[in-house]
C-alpha atoms as a PDB file:
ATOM      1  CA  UNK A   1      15.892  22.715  12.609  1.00  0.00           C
ATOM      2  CA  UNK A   2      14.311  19.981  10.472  1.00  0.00           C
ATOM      3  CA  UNK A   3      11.569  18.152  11.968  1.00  0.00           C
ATOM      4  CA  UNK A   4       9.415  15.247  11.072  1.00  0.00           C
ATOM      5  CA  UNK A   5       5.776  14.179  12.375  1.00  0.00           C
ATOM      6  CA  UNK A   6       4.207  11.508  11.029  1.00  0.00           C
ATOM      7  CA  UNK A   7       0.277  10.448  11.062  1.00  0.00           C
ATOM      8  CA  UNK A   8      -2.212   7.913   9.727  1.00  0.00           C
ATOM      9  CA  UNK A   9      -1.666   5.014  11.719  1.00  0.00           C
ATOM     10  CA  UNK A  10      -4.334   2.717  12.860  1.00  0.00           C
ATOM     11  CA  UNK A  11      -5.685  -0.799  13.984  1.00  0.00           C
ATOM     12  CA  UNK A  12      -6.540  -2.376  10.451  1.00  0.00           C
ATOM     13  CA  UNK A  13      -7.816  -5.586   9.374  1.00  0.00           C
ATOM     14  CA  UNK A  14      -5.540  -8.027   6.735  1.00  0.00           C
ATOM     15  CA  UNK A  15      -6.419  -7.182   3.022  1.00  0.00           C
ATOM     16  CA  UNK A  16      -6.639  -2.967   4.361  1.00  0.00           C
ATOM     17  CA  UNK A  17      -5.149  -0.317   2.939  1.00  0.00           C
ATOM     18  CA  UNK A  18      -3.740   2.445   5.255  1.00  0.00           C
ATOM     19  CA  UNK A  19      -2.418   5.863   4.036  1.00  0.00           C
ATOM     20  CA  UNK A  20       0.496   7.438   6.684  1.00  0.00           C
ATOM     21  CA  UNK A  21       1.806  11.095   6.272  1.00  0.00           C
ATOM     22  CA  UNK A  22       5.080  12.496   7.050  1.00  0.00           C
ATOM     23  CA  UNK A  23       4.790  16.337   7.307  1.00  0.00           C
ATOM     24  CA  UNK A  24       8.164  18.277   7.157  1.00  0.00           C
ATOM     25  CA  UNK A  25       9.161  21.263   8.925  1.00  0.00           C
ATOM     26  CA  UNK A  26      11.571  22.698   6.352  1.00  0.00           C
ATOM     27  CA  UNK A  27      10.729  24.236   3.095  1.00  0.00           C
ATOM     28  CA  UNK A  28      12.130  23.577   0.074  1.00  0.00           C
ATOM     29  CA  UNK A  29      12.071  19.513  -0.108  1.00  0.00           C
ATOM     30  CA  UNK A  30      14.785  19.605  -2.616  1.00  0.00           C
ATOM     31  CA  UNK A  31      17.815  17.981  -1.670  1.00  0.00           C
ATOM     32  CA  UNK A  32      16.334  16.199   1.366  1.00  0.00           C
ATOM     33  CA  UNK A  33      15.767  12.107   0.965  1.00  0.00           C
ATOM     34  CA  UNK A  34      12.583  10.830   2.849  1.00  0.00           C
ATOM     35  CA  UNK A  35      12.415   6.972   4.352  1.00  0.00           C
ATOM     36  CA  UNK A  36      10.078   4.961   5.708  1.00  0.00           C
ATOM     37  CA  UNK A  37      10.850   2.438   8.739  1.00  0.00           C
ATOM     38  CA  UNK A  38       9.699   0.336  11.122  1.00  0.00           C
ATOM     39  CA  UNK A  39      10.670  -1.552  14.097  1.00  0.00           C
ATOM     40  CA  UNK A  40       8.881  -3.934  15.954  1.00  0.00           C
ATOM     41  CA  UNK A  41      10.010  -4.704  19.431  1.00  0.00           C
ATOM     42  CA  UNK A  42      12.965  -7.085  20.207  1.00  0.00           C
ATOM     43  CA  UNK A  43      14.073  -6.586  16.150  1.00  0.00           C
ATOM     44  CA  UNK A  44      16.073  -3.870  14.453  1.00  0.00           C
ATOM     45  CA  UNK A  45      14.870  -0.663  12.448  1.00  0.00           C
ATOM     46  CA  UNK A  46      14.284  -2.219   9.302  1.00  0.00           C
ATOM     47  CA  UNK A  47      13.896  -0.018   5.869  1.00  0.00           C
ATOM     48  CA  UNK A  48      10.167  -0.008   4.022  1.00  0.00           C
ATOM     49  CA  UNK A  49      11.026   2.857   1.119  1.00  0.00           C
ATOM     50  CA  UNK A  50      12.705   5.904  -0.031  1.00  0.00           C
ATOM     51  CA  UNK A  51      12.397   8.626  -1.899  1.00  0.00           C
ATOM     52  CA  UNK A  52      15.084  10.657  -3.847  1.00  0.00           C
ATOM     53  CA  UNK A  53      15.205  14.386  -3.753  1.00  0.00           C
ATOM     54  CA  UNK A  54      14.103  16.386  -6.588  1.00  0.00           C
ATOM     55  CA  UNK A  55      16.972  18.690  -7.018  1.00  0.00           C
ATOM     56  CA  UNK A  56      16.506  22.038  -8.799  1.00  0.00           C
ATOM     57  CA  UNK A  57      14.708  20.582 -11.573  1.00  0.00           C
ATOM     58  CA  UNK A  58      11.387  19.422  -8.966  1.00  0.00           C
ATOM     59  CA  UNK A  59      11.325  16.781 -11.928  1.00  0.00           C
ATOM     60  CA  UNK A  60      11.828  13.221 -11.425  1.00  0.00           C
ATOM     61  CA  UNK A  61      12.548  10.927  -8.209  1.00  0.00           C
ATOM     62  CA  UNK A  62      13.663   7.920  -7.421  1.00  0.00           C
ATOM     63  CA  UNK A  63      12.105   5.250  -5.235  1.00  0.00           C
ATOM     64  CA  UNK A  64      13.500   1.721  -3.173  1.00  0.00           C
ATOM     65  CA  UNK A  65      11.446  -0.601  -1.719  1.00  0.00           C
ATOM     66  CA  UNK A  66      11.778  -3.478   0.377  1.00  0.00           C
ATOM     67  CA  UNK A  67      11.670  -6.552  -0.676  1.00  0.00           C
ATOM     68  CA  UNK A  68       7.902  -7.502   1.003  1.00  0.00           C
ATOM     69  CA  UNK A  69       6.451  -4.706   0.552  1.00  0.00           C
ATOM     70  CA  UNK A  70       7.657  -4.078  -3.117  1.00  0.00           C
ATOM     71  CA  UNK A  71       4.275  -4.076  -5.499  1.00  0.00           C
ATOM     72  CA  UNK A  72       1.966  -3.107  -2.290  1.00  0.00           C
ATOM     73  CA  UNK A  73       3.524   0.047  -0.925  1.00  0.00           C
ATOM     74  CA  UNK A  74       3.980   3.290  -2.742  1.00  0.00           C
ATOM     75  CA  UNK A  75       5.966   6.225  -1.350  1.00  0.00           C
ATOM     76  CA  UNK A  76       5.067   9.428  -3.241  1.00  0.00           C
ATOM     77  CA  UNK A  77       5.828  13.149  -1.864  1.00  0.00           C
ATOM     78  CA  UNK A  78       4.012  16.940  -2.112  1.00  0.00           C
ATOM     79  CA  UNK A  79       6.447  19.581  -2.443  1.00  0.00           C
ATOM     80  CA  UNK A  80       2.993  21.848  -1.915  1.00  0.00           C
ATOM     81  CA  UNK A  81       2.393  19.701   1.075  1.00  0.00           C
ATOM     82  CA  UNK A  82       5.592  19.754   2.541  1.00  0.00           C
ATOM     83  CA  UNK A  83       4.763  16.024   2.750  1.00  0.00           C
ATOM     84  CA  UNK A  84       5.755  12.239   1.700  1.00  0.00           C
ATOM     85  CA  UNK A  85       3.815  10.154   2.088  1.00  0.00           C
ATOM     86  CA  UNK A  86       3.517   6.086   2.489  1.00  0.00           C
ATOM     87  CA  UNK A  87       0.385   4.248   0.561  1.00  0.00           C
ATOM     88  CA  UNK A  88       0.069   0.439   2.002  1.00  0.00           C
ATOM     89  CA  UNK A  89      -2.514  -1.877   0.442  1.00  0.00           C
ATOM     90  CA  UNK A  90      -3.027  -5.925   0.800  1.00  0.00           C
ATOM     91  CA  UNK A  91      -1.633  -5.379   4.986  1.00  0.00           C
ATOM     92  CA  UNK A  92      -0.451  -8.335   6.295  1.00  0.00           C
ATOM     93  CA  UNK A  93       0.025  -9.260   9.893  1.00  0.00           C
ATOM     94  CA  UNK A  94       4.188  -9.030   9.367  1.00  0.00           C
ATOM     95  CA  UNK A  95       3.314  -5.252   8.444  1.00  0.00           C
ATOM     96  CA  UNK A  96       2.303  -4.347  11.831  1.00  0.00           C
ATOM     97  CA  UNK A  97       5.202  -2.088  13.391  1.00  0.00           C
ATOM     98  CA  UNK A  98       5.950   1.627  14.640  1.00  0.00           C
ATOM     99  CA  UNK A  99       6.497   3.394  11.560  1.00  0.00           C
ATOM    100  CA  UNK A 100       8.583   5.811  11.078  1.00  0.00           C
ATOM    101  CA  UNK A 101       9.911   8.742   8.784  1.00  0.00           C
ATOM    102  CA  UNK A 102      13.361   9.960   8.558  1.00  0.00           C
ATOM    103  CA  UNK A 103      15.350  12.101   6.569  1.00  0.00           C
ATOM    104  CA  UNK A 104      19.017  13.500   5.368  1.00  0.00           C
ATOM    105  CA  UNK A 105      20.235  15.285   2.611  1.00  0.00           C
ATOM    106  CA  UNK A 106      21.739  14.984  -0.721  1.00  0.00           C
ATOM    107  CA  UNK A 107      22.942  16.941  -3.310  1.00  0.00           C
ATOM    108  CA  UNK A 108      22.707  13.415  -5.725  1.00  0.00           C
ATOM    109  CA  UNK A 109      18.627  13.969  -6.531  1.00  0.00           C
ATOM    110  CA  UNK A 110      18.601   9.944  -7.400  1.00  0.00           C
ATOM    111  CA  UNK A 111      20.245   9.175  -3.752  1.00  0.00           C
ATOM    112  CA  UNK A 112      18.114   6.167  -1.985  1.00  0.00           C
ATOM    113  CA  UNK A 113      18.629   4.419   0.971  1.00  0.00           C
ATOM    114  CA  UNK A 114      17.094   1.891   3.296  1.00  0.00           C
ATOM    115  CA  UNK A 115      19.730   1.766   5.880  1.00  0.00           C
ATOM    116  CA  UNK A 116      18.685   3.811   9.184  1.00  0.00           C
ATOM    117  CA  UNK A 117      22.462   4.665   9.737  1.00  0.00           C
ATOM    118  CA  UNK A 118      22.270   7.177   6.539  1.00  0.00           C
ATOM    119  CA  UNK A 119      19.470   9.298   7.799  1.00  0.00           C
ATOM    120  CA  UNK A 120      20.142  11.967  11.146  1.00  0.00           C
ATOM    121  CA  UNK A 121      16.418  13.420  11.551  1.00  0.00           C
ATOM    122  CA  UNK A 122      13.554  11.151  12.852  1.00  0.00           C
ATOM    123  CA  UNK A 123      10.378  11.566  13.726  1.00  0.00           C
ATOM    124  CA  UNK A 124       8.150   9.932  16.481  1.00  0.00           C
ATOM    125  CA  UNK A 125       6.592   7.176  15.014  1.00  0.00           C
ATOM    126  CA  UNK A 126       2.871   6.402  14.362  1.00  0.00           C
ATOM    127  CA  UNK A 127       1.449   3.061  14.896  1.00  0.00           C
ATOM    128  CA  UNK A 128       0.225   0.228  12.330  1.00  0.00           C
ATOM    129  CA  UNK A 129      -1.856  -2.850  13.843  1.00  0.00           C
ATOM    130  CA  UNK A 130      -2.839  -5.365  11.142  1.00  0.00           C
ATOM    131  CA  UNK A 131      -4.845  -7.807  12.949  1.00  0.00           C
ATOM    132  CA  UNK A 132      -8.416  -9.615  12.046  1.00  0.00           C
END
């Protein structure tokens, strides 16, 4: 059975840059989609970024961003690994959340998605506290 733990959050100040890891339980990668979300209590799961399988090929991905964190988030993943992983730089106070990782499956290697209802396997969640 897939599973998902993630890692790397922390208490950071604005302006930081925080690195969080999603390690995967299930070898190959290929064909499984990776998100990032987060939730803040008394708001919904909302979607940070995604990351297409790679298929047979291993070459090429495609990635989806929200909207506010387009530009200062980059979601990159390690086939060696067995990891994806989330790179956040300029935090902002709005950033702070539970993060979490999620996946599903896809034989369509360019398949994105932000919305939480498209992925079945979650992981715990790992903190992020931006805060001066």
């Amino acid at each position: 059975q897939l599973e998902l733990v993630e890692s790397g959050g922390d208490l950071v100040q604005p302006g930081e840059s925080l690195k969080l890891s999603c390690k995967v339980s299930e070898l190959p990668l290929g064909y499984i989609i990776i998100g990032w979300f987060r939730q803040v209590p008394g708001k919904e799961r909302e979607g940070v970024a995604c990351i297409s399988s790679n298929g047979i090929s291993g070459n090429g991905f495609m990635a989806k961003y929200t909207d506010s964190v387009q530009g200062r988030f980059t979601i990159s993943r390690d086939h060696a690994k067995i990891a994806v992983f989330l790179q956040m730089h300029d935090l902002k106070p709005e950033d702070t959340a539970i993060y979490y990782c999620a996946a599903t499956s896809s034989f369509n290697r360019l398949y994105t998605s932000l919305d939480p209802a498209d992925f079945d396997t979650w992981g715990q969640g790992t903190q992020v506290t931006v805060s001066s």
